[in-house]
C-alpha atoms as a PDB file:
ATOM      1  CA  UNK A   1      22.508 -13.012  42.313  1.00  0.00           C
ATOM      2  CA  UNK A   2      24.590 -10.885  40.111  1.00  0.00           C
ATOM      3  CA  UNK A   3      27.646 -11.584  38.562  1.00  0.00           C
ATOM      4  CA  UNK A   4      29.731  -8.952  37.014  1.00  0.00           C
ATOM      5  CA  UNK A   5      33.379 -10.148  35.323  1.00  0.00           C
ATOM      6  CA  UNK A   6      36.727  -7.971  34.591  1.00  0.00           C
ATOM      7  CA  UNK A   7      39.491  -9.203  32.214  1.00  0.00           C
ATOM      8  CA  UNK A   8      43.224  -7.474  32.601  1.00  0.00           C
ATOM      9  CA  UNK A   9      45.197  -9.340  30.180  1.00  0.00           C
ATOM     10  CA  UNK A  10      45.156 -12.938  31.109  1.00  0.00           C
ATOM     11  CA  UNK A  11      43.451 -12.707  34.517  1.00  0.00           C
ATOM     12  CA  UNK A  12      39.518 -12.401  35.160  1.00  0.00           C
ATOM     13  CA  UNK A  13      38.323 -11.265  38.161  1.00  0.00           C
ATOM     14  CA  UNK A  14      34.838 -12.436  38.661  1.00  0.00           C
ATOM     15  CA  UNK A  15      32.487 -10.029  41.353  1.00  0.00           C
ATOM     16  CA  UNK A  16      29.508 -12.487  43.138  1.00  0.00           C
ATOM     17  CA  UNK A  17      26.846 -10.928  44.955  1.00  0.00           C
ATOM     18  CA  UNK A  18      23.803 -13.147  46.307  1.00  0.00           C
ATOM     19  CA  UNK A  19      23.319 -16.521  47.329  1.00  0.00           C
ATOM     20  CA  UNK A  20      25.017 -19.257  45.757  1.00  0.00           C
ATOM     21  CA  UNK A  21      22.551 -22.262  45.521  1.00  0.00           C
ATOM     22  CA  UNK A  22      20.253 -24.720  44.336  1.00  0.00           C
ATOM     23  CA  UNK A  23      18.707 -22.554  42.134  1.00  0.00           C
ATOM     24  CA  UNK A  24      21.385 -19.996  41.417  1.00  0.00           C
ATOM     25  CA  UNK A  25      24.373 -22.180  41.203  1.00  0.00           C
ATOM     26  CA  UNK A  26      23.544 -23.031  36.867  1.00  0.00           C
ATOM     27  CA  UNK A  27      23.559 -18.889  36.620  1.00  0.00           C
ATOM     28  CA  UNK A  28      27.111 -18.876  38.360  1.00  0.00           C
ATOM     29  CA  UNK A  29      28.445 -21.796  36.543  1.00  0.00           C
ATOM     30  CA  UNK A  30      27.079 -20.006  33.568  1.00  0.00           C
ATOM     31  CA  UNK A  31      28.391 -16.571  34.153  1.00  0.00           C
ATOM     32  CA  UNK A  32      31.980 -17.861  34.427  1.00  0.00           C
ATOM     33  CA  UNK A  33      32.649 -20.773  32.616  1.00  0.00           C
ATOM     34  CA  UNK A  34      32.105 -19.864  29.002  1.00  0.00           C
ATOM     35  CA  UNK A  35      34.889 -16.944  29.939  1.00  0.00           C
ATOM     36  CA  UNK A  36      37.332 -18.645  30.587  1.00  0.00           C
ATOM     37  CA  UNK A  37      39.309 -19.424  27.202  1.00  0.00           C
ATOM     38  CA  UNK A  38      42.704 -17.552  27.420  1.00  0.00           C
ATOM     39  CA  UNK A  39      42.411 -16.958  31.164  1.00  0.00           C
ATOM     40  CA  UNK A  40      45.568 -17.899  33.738  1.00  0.00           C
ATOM     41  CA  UNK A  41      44.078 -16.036  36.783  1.00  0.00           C
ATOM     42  CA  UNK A  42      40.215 -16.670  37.871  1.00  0.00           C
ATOM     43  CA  UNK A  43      39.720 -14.390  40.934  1.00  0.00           C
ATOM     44  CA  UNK A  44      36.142 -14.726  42.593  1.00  0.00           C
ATOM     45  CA  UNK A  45      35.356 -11.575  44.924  1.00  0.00           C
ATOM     46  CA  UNK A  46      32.884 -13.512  47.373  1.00  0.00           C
ATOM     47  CA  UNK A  47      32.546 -10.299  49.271  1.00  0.00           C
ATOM     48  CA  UNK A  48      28.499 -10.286  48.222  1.00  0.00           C
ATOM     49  CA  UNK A  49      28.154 -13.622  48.741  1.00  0.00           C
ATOM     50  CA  UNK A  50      26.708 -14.860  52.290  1.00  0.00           C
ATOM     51  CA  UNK A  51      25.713 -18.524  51.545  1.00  0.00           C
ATOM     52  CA  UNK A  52      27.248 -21.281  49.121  1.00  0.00           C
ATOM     53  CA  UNK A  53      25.098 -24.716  49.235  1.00  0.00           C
ATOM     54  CA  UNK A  54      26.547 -28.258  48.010  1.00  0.00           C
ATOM     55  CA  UNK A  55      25.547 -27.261  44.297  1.00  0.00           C
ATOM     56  CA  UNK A  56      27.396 -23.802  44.968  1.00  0.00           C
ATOM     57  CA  UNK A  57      30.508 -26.077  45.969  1.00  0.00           C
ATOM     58  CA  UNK A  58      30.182 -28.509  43.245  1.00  0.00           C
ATOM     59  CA  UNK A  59      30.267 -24.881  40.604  1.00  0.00           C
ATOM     60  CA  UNK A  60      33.788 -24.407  42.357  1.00  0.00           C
ATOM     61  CA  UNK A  61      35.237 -27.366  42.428  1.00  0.00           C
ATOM     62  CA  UNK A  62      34.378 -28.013  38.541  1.00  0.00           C
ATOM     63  CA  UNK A  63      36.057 -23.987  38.218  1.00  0.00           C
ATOM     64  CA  UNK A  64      39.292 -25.113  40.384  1.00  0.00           C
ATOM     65  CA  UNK A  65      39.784 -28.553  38.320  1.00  0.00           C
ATOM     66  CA  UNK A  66      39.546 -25.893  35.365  1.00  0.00           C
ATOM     67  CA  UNK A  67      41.703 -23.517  36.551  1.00  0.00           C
ATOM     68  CA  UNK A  68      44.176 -25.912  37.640  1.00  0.00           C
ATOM     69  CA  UNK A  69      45.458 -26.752  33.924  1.00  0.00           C
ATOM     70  CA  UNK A  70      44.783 -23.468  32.841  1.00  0.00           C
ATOM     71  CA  UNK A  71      46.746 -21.337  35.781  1.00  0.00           C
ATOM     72  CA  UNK A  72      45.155 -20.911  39.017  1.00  0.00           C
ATOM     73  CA  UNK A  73      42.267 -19.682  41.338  1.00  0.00           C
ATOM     74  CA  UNK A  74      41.821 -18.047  44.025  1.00  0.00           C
ATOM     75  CA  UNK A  75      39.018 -16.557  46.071  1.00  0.00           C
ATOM     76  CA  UNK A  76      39.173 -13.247  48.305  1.00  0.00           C
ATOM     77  CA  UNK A  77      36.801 -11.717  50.933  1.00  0.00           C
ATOM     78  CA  UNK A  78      35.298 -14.295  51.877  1.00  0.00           C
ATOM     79  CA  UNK A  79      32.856 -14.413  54.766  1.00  0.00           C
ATOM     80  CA  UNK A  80      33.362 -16.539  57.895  1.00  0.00           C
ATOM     81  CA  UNK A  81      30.113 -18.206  57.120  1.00  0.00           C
ATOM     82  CA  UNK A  82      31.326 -18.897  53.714  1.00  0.00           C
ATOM     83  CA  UNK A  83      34.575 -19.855  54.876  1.00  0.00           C
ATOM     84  CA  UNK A  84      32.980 -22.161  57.577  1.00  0.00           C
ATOM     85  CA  UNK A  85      31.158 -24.101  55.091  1.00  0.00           C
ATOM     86  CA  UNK A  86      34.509 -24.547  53.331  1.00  0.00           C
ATOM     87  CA  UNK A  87      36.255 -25.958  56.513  1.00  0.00           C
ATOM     88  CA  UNK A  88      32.810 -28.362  57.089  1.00  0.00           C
ATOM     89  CA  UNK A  89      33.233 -30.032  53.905  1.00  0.00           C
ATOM     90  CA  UNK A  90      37.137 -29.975  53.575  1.00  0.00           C
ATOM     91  CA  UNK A  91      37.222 -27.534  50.910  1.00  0.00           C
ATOM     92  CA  UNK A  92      39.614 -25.256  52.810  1.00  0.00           C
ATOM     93  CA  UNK A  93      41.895 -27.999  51.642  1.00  0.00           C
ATOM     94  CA  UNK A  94      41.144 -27.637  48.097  1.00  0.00           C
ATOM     95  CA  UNK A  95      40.457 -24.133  47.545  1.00  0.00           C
ATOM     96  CA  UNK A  96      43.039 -20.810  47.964  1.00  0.00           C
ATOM     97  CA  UNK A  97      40.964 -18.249  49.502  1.00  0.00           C
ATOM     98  CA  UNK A  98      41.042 -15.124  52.309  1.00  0.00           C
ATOM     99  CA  UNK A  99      39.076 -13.521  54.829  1.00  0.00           C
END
């Protein structure tokens, strides 16, 4: 997995490309979380990313609760396998992301 983030003022736009599980899920947490200090915005581009397991979700919904006092997040192109994992577990409900 790689993990490459972009700051523009007070929003970060974080690029994900790989697998988002088990075993890669601590490197995600890790490559976003420490970044976030003075951030309104979190973007995630899941247009590299073609699986998310339970630990994968558990990364986002610790980013969203986060985000939530901070500003907001969002995800964008995200894949319908992606986005029918999200639907599955009711995240579609928690989470503001596209197609």
């Amino acid at each position: 997995m790689t993990i490459k983030r972009k700051v523009n003022a007070s929003t970060m736009t974080v690029v994900v490309d790989g697998r988002i599980d088990t075993a890669t899920a601590p490197e995600f947490e890790k490559g976003v979380k420490p970044y976030l200090e003075g951030i309104h915005e979190l973007i995630l581009d899941f247009k590299g990313v073609d699986y998310i397991s339970s630990a994968g979700l558990r990364v986002l919904l610790s980013l969203q609760k986060m985000m939530t006092v901070q500003g907001g997040m969002k995800l964008i192109n995200v894949n319908e396998a992606v986005c029918d994992v999200f639907e599955v577990t009711g995240f579609d409900e928690i989470l503001t992301y596209n197609e």
